[in-house]
PDB file of N, CA and C in Angstrom:
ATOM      1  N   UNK A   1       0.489 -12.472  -8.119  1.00  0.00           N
ATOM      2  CA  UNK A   1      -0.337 -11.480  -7.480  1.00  0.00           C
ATOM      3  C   UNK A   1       0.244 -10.110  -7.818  1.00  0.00           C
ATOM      4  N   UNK A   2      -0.591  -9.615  -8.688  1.00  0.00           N
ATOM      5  CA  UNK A   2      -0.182  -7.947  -9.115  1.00  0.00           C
ATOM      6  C   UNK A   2       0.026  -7.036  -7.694  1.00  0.00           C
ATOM      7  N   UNK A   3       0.610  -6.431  -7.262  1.00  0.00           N
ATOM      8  CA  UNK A   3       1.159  -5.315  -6.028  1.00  0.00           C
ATOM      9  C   UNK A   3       1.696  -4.419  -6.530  1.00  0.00           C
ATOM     10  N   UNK A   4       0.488  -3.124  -5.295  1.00  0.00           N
ATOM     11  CA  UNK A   4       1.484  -2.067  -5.671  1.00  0.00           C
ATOM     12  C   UNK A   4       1.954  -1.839  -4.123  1.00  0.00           C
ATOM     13  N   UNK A   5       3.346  -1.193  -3.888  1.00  0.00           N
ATOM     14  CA  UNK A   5       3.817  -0.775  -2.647  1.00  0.00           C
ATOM     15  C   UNK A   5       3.803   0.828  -2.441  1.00  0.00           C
ATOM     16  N   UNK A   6       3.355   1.004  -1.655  1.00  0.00           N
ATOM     17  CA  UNK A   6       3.089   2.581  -1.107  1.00  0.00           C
ATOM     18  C   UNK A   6       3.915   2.795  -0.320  1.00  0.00           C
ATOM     19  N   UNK A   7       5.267   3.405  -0.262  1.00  0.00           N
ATOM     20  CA  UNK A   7       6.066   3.658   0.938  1.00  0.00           C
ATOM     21  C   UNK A   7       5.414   5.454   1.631  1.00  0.00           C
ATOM     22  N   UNK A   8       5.698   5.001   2.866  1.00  0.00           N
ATOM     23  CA  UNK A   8       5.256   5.889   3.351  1.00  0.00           C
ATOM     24  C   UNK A   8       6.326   6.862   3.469  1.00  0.00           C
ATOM     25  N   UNK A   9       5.958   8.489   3.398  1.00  0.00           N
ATOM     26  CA  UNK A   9       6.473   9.154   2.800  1.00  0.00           C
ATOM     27  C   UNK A   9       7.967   9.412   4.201  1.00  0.00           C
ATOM     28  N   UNK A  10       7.707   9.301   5.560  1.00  0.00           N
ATOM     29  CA  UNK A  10       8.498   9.032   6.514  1.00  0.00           C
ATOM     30  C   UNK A  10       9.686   8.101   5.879  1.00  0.00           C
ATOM     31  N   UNK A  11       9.252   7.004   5.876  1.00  0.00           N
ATOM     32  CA  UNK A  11       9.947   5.935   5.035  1.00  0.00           C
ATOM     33  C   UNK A  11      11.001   6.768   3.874  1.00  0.00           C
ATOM     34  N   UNK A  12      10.816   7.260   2.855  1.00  0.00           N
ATOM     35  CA  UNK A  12      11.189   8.101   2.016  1.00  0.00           C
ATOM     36  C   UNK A  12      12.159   9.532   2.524  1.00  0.00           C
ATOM     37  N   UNK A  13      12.091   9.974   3.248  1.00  0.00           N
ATOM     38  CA  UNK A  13      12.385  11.002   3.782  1.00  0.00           C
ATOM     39  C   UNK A  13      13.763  10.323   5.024  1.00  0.00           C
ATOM     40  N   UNK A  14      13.716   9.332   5.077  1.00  0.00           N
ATOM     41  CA  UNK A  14      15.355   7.810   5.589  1.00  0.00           C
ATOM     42  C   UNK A  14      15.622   7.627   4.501  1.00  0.00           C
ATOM     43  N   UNK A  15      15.357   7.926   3.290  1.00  0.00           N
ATOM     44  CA  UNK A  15      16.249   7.076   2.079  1.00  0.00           C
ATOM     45  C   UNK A  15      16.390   5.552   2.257  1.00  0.00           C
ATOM     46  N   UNK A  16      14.773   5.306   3.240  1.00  0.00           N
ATOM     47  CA  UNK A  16      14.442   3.981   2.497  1.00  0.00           C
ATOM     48  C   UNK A  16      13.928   2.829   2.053  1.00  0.00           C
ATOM     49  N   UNK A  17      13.513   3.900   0.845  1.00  0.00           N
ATOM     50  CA  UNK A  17      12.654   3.081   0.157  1.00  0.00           C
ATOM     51  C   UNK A  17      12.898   2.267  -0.925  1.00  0.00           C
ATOM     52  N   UNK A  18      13.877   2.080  -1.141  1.00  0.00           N
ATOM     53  CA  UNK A  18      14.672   0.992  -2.274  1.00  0.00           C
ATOM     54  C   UNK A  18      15.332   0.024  -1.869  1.00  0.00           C
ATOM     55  N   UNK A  19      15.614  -0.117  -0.651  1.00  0.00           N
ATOM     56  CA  UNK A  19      15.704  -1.590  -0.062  1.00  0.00           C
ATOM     57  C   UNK A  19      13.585  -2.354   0.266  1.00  0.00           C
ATOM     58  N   UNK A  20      12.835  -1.426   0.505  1.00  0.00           N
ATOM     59  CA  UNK A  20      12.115  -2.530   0.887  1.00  0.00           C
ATOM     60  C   UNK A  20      11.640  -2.648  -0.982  1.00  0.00           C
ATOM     61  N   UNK A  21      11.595  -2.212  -1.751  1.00  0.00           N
ATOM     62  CA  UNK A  21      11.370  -2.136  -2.868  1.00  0.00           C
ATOM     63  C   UNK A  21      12.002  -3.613  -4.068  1.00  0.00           C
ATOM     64  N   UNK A  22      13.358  -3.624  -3.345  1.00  0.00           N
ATOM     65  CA  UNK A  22      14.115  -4.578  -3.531  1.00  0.00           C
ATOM     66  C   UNK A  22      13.746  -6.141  -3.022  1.00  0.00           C
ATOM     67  N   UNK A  23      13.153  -5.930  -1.854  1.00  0.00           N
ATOM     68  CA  UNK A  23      13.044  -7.126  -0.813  1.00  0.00           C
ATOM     69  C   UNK A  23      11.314  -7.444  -2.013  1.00  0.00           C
ATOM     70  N   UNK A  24      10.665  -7.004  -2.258  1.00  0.00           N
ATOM     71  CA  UNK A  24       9.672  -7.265  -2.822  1.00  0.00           C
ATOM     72  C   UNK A  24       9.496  -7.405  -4.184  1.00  0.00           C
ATOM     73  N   UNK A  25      10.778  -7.167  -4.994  1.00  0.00           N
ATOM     74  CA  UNK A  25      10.581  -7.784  -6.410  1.00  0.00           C
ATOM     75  C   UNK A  25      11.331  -9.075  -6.173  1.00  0.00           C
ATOM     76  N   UNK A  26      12.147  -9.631  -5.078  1.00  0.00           N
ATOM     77  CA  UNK A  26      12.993 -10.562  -4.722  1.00  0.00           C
ATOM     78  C   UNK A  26      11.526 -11.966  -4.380  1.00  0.00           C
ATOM     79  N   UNK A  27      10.363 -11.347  -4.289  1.00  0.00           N
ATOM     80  CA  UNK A  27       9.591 -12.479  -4.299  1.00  0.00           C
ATOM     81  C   UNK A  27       8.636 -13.026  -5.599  1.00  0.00           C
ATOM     82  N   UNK A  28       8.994 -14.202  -5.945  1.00  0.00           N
ATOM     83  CA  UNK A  28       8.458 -14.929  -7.071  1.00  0.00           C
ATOM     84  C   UNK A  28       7.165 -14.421  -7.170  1.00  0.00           C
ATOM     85  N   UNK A  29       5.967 -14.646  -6.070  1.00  0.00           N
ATOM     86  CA  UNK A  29       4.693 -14.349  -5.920  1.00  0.00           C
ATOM     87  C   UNK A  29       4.563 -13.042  -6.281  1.00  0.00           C
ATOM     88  N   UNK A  30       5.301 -12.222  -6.609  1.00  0.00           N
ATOM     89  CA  UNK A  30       4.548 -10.865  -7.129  1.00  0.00           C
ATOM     90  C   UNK A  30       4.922 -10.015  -8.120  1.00  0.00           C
ATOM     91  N   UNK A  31       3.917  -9.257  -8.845  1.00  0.00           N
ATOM     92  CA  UNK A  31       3.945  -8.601  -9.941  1.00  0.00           C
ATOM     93  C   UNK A  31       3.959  -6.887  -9.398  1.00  0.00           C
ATOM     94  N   UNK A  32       5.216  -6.602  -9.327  1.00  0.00           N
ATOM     95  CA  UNK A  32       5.247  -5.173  -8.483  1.00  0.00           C
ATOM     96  C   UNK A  32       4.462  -4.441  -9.827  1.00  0.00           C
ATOM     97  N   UNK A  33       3.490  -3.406  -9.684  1.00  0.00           N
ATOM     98  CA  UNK A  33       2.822  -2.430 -10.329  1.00  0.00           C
ATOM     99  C   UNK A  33       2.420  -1.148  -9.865  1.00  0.00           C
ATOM    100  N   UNK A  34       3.413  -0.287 -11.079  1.00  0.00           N
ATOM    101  CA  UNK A  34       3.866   0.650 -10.552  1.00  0.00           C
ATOM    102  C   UNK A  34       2.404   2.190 -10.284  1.00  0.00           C
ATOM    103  N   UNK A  35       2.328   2.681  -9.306  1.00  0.00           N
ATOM    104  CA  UNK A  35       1.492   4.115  -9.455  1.00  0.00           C
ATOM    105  C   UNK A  35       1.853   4.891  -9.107  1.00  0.00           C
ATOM    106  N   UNK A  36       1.780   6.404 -10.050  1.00  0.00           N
ATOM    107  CA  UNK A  36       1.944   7.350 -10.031  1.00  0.00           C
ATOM    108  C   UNK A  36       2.215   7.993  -8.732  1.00  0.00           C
ATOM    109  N   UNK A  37       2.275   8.461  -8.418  1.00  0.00           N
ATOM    110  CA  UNK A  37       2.464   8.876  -6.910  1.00  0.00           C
ATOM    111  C   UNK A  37       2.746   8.143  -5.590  1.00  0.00           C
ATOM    112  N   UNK A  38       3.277   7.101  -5.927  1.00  0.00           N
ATOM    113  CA  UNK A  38       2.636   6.175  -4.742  1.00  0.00           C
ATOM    114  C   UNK A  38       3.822   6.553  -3.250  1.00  0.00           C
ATOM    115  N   UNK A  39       4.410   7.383  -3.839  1.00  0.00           N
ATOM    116  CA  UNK A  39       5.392   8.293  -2.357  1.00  0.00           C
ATOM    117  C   UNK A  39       4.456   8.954  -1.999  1.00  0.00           C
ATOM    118  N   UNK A  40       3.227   9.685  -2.394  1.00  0.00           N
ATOM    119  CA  UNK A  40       2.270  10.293  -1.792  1.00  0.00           C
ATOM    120  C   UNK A  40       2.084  10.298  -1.030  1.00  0.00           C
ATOM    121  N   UNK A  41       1.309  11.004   0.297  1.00  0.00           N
ATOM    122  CA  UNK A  41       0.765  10.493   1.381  1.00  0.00           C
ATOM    123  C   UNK A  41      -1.018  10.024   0.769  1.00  0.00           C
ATOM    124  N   UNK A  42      -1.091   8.934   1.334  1.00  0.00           N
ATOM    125  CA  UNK A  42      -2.791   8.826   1.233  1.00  0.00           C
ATOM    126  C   UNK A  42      -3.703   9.538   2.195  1.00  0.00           C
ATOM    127  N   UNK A  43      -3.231  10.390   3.357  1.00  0.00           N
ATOM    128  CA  UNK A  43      -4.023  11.381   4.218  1.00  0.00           C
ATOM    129  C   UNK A  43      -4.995  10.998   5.081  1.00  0.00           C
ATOM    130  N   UNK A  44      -4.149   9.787   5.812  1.00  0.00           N
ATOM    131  CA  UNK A  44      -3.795   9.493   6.956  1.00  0.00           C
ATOM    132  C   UNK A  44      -2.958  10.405   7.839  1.00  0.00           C
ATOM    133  N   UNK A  45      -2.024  10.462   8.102  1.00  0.00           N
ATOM    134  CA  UNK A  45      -1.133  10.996   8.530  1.00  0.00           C
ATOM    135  C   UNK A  45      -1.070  11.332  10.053  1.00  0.00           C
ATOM    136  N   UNK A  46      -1.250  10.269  10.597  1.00  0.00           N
ATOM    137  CA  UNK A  46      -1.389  10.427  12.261  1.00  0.00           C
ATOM    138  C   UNK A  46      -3.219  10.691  12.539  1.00  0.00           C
ATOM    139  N   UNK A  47      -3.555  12.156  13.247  1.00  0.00           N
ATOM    140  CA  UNK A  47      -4.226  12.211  13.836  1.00  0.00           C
ATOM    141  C   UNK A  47      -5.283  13.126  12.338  1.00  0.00           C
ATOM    142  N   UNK A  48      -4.356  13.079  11.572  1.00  0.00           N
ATOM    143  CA  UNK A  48      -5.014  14.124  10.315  1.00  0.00           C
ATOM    144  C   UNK A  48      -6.542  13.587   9.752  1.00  0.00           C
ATOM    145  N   UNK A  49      -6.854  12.667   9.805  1.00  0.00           N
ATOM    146  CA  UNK A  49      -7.748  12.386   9.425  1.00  0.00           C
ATOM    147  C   UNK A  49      -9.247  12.713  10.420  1.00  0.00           C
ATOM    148  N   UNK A  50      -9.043  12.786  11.543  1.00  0.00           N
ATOM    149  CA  UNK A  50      -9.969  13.324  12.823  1.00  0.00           C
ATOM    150  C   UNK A  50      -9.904  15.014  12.559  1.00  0.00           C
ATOM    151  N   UNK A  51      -8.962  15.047  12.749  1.00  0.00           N
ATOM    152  CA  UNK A  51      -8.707  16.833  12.603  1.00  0.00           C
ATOM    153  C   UNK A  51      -9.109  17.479  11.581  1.00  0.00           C
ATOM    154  N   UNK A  52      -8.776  17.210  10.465  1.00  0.00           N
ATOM    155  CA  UNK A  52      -9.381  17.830   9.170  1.00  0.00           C
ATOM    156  C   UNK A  52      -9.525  16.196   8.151  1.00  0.00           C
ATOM    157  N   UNK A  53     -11.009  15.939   7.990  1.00  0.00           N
ATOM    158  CA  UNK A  53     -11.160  14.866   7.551  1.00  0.00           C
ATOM    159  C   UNK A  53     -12.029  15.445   6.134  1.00  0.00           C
ATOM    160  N   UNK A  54     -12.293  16.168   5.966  1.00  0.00           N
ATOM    161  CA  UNK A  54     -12.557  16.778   4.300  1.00  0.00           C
ATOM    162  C   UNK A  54     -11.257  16.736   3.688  1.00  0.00           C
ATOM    163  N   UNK A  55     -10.174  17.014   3.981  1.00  0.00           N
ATOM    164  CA  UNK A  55      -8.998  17.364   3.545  1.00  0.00           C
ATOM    165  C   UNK A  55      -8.558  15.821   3.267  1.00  0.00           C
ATOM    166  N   UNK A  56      -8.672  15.261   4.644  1.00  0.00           N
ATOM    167  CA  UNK A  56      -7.811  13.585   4.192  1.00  0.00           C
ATOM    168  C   UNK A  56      -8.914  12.644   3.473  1.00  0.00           C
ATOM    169  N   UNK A  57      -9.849  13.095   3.127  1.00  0.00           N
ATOM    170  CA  UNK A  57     -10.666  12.214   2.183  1.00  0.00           C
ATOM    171  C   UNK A  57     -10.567  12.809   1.024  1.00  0.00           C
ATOM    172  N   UNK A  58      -9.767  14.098   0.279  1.00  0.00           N
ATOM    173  CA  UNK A  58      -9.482  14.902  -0.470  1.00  0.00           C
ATOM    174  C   UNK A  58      -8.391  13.788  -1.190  1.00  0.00           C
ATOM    175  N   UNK A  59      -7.279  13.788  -0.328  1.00  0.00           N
ATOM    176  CA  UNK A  59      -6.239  13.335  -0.410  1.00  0.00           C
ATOM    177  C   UNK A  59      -5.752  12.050  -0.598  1.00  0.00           C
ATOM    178  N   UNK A  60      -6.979  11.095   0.566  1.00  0.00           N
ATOM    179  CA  UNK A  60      -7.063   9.698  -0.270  1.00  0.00           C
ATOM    180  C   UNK A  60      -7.635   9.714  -1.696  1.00  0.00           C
ATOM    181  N   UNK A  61      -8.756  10.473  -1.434  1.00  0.00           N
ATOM    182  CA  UNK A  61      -9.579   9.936  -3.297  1.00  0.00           C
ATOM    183  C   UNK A  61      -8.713   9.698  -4.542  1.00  0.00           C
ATOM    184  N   UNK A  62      -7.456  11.635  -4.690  1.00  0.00           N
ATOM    185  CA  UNK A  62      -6.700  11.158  -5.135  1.00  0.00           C
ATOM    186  C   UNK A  62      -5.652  10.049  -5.789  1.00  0.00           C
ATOM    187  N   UNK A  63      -5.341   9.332  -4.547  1.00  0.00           N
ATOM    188  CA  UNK A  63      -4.738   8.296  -4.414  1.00  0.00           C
ATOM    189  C   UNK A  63      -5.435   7.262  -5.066  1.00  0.00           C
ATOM    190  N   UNK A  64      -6.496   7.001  -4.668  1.00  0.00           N
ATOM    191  CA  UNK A  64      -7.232   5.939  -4.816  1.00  0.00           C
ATOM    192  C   UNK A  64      -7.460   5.652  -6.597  1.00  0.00           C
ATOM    193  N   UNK A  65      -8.274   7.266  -6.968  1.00  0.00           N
ATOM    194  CA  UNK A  65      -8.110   7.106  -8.714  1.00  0.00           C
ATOM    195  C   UNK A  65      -6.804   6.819  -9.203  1.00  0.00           C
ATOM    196  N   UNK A  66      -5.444   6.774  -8.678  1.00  0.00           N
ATOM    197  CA  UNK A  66      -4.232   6.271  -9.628  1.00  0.00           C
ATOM    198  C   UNK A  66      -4.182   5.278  -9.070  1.00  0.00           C
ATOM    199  N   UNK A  67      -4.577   4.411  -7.775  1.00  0.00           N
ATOM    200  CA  UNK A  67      -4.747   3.191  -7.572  1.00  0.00           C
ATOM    201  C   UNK A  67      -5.648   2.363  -8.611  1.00  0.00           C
ATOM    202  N   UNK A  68      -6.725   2.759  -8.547  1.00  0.00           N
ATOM    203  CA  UNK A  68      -8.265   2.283  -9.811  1.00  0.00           C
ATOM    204  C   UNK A  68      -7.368   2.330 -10.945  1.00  0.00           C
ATOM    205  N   UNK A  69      -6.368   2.870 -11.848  1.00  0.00           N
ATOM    206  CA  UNK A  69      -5.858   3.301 -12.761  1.00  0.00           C
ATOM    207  C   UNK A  69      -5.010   2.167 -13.233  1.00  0.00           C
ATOM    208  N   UNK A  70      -4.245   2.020 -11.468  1.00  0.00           N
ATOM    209  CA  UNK A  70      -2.762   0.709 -11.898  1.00  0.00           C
ATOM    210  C   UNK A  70      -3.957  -0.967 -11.735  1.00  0.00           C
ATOM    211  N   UNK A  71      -4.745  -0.747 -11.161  1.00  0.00           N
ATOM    212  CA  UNK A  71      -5.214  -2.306 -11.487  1.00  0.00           C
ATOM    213  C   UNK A  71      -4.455  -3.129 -10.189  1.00  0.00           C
ATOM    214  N   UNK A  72      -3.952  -2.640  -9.299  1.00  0.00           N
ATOM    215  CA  UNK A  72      -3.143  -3.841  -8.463  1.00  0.00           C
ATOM    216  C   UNK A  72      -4.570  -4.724  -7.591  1.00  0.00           C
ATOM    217  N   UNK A  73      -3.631  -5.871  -7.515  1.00  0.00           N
ATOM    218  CA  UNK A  73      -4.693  -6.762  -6.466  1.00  0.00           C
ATOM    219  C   UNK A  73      -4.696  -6.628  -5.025  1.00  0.00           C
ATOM    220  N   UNK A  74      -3.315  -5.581  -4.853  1.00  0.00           N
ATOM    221  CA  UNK A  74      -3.286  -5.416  -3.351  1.00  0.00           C
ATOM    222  C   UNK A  74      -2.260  -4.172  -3.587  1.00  0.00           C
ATOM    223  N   UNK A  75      -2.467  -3.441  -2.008  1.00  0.00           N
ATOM    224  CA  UNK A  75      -1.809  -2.482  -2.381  1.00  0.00           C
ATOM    225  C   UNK A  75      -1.138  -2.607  -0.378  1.00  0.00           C
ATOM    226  N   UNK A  76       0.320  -2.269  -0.707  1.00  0.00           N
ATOM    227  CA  UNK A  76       0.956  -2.760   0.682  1.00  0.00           C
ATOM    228  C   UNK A  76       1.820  -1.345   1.023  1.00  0.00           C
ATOM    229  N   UNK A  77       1.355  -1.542   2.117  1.00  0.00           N
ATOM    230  CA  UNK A  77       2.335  -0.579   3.091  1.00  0.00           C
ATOM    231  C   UNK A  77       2.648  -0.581   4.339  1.00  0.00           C
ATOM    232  N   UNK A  78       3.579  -0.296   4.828  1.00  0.00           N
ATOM    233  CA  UNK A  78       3.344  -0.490   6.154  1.00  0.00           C
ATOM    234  C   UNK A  78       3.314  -0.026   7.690  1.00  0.00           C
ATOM    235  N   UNK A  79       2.859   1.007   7.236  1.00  0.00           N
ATOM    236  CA  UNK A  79       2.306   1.957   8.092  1.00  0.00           C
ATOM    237  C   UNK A  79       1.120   1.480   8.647  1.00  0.00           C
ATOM    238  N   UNK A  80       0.285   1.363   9.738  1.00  0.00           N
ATOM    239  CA  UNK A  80      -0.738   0.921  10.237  1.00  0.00           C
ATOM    240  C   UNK A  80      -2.146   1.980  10.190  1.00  0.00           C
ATOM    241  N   UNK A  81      -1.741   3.030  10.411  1.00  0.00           N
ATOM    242  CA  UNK A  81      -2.574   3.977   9.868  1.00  0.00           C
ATOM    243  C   UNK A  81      -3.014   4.307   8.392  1.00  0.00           C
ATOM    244  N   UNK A  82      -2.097   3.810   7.493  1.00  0.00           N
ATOM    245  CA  UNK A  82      -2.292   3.840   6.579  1.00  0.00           C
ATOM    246  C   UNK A  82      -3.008   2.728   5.858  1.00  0.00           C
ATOM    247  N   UNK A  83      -2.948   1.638   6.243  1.00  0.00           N
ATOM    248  CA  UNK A  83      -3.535   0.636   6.186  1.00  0.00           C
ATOM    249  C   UNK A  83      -4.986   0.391   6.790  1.00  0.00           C
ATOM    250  N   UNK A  84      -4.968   0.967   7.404  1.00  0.00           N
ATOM    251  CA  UNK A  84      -6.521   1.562   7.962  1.00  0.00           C
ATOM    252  C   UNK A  84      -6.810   2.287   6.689  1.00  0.00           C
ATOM    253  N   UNK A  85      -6.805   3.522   6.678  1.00  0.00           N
ATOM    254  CA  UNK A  85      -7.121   4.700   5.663  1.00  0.00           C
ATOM    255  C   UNK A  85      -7.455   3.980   3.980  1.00  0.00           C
ATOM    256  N   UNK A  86      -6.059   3.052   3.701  1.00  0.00           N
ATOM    257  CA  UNK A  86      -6.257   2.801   2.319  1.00  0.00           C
ATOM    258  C   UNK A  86      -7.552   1.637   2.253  1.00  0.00           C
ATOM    259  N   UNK A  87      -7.614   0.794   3.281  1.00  0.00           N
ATOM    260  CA  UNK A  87      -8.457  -0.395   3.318  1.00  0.00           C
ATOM    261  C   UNK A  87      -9.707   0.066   3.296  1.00  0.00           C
ATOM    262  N   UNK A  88     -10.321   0.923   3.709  1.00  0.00           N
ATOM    263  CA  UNK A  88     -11.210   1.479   3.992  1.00  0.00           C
ATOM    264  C   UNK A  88     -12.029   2.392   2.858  1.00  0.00           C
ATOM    265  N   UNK A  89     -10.704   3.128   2.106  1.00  0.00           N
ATOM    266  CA  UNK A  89     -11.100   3.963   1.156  1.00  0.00           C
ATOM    267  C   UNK A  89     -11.207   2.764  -0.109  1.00  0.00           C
ATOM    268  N   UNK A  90     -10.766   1.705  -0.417  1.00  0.00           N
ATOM    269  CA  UNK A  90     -10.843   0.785  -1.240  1.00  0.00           C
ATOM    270  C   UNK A  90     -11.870   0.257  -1.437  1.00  0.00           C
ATOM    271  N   UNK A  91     -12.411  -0.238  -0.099  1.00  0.00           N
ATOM    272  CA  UNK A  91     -13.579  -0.751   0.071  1.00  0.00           C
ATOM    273  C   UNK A  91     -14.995   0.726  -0.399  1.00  0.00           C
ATOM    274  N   UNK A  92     -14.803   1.614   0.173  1.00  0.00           N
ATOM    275  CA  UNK A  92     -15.550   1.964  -0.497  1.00  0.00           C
ATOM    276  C   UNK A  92     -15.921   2.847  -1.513  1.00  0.00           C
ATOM    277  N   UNK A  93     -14.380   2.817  -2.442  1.00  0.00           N
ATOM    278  CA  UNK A  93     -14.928   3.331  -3.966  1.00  0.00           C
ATOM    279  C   UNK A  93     -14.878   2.172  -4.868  1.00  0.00           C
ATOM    280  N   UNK A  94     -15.184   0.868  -3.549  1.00  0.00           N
ATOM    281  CA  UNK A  94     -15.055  -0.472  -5.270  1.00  0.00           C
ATOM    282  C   UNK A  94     -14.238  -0.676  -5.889  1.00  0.00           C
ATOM    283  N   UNK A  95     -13.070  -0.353  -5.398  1.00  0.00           N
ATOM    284  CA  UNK A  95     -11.998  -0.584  -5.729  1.00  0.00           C
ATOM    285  C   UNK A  95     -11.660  -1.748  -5.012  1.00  0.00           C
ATOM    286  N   UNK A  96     -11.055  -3.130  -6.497  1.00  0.00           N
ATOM    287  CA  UNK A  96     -11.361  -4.651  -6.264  1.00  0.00           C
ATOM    288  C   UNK A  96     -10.022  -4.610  -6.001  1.00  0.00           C
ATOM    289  N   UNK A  97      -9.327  -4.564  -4.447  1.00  0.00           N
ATOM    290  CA  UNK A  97      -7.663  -4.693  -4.183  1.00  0.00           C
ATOM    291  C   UNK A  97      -8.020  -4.375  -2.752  1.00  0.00           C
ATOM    292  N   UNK A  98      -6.967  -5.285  -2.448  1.00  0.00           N
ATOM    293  CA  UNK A  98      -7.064  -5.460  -0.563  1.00  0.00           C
ATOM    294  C   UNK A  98      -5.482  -4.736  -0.173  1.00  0.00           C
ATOM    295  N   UNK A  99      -5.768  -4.150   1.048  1.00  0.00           N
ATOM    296  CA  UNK A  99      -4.437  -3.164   1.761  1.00  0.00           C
ATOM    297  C   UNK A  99      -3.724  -4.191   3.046  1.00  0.00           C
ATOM    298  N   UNK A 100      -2.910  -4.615   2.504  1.00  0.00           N
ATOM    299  CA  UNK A 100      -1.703  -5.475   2.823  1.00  0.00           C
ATOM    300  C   UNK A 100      -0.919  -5.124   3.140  1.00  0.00           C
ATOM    301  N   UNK A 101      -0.183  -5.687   4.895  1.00  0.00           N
ATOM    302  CA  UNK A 101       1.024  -5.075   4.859  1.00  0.00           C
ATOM    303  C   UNK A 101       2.022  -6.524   4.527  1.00  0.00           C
ATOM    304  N   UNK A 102       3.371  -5.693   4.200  1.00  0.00           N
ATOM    305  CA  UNK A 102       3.845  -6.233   3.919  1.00  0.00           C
ATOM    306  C   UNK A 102       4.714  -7.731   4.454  1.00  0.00           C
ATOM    307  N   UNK A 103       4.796  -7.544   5.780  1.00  0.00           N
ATOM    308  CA  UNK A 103       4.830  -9.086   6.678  1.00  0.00           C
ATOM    309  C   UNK A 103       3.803 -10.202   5.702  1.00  0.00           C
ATOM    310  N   UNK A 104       2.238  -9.742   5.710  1.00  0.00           N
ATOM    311  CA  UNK A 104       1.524 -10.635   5.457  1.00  0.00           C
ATOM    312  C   UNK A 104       1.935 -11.582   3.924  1.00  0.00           C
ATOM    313  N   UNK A 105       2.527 -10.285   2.915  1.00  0.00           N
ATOM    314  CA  UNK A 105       2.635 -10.995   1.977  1.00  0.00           C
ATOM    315  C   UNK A 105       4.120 -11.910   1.552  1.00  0.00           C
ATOM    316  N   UNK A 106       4.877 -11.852   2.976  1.00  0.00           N
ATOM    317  CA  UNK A 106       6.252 -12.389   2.895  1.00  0.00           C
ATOM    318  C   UNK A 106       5.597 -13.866   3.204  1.00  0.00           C
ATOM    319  N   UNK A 107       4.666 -13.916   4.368  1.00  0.00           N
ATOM    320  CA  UNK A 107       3.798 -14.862   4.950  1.00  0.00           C
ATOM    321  C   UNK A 107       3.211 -15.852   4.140  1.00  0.00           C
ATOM    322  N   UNK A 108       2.469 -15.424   3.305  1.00  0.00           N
ATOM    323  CA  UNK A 108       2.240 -15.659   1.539  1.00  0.00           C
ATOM    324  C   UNK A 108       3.140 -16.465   1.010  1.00  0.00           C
ATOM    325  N   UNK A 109       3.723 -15.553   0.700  1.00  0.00           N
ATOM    326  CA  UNK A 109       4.855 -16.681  -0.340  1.00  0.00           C
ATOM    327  C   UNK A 109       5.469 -17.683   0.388  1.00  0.00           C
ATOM    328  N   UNK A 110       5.861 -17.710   2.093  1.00  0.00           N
ATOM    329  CA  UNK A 110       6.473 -18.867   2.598  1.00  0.00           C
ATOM    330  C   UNK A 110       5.249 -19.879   2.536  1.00  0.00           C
ATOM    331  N   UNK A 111       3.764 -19.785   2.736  1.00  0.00           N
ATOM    332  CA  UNK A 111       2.849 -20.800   2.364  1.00  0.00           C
ATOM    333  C   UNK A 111       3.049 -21.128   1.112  1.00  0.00           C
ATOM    334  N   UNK A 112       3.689 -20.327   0.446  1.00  0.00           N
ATOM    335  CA  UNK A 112       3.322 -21.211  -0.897  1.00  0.00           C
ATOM    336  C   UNK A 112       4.474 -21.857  -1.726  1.00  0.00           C
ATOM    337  N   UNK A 113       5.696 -21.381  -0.576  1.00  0.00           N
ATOM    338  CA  UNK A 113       7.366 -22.190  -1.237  1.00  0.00           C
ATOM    339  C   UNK A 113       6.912 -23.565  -0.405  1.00  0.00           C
ATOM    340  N   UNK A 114       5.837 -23.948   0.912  1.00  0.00           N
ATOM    341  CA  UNK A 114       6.061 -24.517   1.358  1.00  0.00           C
ATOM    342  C   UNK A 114       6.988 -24.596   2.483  1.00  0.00           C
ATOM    343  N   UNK A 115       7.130 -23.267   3.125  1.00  0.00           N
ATOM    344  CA  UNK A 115       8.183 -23.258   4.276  1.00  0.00           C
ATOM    345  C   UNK A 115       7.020 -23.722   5.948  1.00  0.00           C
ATOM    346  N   UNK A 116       6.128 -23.818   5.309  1.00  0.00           N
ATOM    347  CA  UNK A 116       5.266 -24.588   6.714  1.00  0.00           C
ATOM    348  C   UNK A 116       4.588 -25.969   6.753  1.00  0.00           C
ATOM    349  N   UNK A 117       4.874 -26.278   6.308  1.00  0.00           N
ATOM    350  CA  UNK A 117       5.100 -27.913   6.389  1.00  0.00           C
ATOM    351  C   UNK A 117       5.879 -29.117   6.855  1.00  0.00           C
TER     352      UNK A 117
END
């Protein structure tokens, strides 16, 4: 499964984003794929999207064309707001990739080592 990971820029700003970066090439099931910006914010950002929502649909689109660009089958983060925002904006520029956080796809691979059985 091709993935791209979006750390959220909070995340980044702790120095850390190369441990969860690590924890996710550490799984067989995925093809990390890399995009341009993907420290970006997608423009979400709390309440930003209510408040000035020309601006955070500015800011996702962005995102979204270097998403359309890398081809991933999912794109994970794990921010909850953000996962709102990206799922949403995916869905509707047709962009064929689902917004995953990252629990789900640890979840994933234990179905498929067989750790629930």
């Amino acid at each position: 499964m091709a993935v791209t990971v979006l750390p959220v820029p909070a995340v980044l700003l702790a120095k850390l984003a190369v441990p969860p970066l690590k924890l996710f090439a550490a799984i067989p099931l995925l093809e990390l794929v890399p995009v341009p910006g993907a420290a970006e914010c997608c423009g979400s950002a709390g309440l930003f999207t209510l408040l000035e929502p020309e601006m955070s649909r500015a800011v996702l689109n962005a995102k979204l064309e270097r998403i359309r660009a890398a081809a991933p089958q999912v794109v994970a983060t794990g921010n909850p707001g953000c996962l709102m925002q990206l799922g949403a904006g995916l869905a509707a520029a047709g962009i064929d990739a689902r917004a995953r956080h990252p629990v789900e796809l640890l979840d994933d691979s234990y179905h498929v080592a067989g750790r629930y059985e």
